[in-house]
PDB file of N, CA and C in Angstrom:
ATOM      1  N   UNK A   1     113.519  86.781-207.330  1.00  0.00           N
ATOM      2  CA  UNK A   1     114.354  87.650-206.492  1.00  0.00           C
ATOM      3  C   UNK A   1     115.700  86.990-206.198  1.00  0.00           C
ATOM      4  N   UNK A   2     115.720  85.451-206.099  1.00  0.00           N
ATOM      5  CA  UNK A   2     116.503  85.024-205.547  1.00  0.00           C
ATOM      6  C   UNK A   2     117.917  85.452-206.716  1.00  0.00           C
ATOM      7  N   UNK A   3     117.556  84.871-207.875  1.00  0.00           N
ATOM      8  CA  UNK A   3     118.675  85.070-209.061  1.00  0.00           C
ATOM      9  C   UNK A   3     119.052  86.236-209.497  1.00  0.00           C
ATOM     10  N   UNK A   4     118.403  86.947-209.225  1.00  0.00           N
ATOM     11  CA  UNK A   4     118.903  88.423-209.060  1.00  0.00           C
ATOM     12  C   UNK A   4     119.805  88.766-208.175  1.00  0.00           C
ATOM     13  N   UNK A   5     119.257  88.579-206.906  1.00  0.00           N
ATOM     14  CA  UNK A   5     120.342  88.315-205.636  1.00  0.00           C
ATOM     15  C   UNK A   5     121.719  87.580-206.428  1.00  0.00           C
ATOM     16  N   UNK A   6     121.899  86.422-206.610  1.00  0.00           N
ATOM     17  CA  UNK A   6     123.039  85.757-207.347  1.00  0.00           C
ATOM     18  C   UNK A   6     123.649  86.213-208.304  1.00  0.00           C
ATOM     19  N   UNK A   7     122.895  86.905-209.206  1.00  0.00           N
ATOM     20  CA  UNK A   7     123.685  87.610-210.402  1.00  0.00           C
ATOM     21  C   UNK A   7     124.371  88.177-209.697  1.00  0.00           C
ATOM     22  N   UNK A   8     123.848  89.366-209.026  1.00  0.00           N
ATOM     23  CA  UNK A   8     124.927  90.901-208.579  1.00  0.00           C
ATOM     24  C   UNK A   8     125.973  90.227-208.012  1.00  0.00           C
ATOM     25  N   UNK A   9     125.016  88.936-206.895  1.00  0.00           N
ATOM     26  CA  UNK A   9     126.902  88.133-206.150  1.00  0.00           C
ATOM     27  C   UNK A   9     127.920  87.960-207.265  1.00  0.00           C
ATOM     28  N   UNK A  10     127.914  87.470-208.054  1.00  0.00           N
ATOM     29  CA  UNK A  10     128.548  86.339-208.997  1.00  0.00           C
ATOM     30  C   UNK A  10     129.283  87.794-209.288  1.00  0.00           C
ATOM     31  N   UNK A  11     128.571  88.730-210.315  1.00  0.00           N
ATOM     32  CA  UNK A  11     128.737  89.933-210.902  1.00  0.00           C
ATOM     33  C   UNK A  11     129.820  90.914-209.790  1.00  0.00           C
ATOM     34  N   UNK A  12     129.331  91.051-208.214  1.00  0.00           N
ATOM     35  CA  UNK A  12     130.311  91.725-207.577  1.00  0.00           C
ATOM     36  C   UNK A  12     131.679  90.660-207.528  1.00  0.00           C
ATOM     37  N   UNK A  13     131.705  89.599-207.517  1.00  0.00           N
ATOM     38  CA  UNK A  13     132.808  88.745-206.997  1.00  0.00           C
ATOM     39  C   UNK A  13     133.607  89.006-208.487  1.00  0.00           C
ATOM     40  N   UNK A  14     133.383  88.734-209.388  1.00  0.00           N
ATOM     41  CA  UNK A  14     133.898  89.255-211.052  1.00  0.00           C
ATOM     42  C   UNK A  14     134.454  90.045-211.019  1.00  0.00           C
ATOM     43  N   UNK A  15     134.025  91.442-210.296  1.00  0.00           N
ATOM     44  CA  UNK A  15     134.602  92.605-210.341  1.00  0.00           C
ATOM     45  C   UNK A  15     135.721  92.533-209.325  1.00  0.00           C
ATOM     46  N   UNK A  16     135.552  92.000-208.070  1.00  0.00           N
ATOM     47  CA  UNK A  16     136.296  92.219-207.132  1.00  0.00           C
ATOM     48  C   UNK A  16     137.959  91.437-207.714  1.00  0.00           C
ATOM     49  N   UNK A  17     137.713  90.130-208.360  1.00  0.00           N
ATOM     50  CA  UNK A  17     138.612  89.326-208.549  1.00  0.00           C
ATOM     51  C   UNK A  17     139.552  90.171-209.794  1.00  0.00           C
ATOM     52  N   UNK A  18     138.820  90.772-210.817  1.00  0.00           N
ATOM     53  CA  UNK A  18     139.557  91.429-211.786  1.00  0.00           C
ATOM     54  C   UNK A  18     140.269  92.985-211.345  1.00  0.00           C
ATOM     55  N   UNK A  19     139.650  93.682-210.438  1.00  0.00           N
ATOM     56  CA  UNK A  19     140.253  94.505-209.767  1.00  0.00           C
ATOM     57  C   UNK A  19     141.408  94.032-209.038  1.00  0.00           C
ATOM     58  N   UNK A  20     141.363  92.798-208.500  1.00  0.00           N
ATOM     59  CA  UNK A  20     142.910  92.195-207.824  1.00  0.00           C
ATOM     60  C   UNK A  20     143.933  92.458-208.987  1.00  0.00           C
ATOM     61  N   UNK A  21     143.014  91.807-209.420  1.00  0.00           N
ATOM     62  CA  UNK A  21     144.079  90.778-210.298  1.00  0.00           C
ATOM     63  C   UNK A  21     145.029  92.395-211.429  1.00  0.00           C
ATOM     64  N   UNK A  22     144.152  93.538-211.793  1.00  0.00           N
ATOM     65  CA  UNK A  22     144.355  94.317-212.457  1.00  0.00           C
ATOM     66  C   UNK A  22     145.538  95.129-211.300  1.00  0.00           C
ATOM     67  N   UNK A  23     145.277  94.953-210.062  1.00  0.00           N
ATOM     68  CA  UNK A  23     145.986  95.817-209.118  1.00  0.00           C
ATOM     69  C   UNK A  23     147.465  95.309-209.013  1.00  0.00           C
ATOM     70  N   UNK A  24     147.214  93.442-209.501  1.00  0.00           N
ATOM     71  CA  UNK A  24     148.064  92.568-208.903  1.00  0.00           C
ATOM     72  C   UNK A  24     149.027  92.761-209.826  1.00  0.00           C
ATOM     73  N   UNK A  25     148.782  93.255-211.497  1.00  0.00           N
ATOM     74  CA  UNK A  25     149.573  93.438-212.923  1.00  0.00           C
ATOM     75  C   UNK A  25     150.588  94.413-212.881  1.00  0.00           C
ATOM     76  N   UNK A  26     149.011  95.281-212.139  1.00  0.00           N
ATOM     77  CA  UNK A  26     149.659  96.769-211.733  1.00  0.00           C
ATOM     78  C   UNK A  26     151.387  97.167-211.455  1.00  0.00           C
ATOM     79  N   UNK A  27     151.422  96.435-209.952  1.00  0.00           N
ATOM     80  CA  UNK A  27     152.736  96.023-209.303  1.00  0.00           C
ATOM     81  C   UNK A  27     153.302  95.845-209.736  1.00  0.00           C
ATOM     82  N   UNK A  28     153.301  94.313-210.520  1.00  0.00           N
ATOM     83  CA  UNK A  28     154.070  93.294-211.319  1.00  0.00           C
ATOM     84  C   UNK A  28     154.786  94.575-212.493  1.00  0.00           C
ATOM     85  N   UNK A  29     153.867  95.338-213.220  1.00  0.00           N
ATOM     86  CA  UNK A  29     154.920  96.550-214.092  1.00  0.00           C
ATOM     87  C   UNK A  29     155.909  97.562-213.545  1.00  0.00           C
ATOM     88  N   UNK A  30     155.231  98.051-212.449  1.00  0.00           N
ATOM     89  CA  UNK A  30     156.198  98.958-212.070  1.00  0.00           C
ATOM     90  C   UNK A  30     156.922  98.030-211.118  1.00  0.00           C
ATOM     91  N   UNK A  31     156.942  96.692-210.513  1.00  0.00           N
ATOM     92  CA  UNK A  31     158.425  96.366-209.654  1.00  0.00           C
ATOM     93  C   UNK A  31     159.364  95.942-211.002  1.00  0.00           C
ATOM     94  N   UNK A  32     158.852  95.610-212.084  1.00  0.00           N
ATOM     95  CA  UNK A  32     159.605  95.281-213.157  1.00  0.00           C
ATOM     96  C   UNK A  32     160.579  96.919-213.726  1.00  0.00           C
ATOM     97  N   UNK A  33     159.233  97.243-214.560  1.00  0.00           N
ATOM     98  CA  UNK A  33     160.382  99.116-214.726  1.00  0.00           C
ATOM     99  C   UNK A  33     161.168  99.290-213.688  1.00  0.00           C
ATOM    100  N   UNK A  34     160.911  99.315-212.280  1.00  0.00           N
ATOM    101  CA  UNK A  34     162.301  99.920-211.295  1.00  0.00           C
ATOM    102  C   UNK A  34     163.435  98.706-211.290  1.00  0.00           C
ATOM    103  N   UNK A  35     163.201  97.321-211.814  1.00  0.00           N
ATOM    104  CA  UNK A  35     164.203  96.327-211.251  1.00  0.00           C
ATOM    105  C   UNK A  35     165.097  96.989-212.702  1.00  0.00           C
ATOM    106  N   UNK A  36     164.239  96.906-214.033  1.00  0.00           N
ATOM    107  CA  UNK A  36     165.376  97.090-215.922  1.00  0.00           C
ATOM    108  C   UNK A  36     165.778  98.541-215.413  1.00  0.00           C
ATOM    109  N   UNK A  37     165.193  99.308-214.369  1.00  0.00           N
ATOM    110  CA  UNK A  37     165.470 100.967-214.503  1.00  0.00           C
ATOM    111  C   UNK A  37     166.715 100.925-213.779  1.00  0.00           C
ATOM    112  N   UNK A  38     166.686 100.175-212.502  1.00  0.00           N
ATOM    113  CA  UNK A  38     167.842 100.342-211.811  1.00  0.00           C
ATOM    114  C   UNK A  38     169.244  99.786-212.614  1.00  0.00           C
ATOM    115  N   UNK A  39     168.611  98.401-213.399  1.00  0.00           N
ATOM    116  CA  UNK A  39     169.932  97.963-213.834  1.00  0.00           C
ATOM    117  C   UNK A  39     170.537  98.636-215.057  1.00  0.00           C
ATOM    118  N   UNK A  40     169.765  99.440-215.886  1.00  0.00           N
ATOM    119  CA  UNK A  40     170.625 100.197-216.925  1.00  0.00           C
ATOM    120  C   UNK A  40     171.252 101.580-216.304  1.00  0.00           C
TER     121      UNK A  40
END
C-alpha cells in the first residue's frame, strides 16, 4: 500500500511541476510575441 501511496505522490508532484513549468513557457511566448509585436 505504502508504494502505491508514493507512486501517485511522486506521479502527482510530476504533473504538478510540468504543468508549471508548461504554464511558465506559456507566458514566456506570449510576453515575447507582444514585446517582437510591439516593436515591428
Amino acid at each position: 500500500m505504502e508504494i502505491a501511496m508514493m507512486e501517485m505522490t511522486i506521479c502527482d508532484e510530476v504533473r504538478t511541476v510540468w504543468w508549471c513549468g508548461l504554464r511558465f513557457a506559456m507566458a514566456i511566448c506570449d510576453l515575447l510575441l507582444r514585446w517582437f509585436g510591439g516593436v515591428e
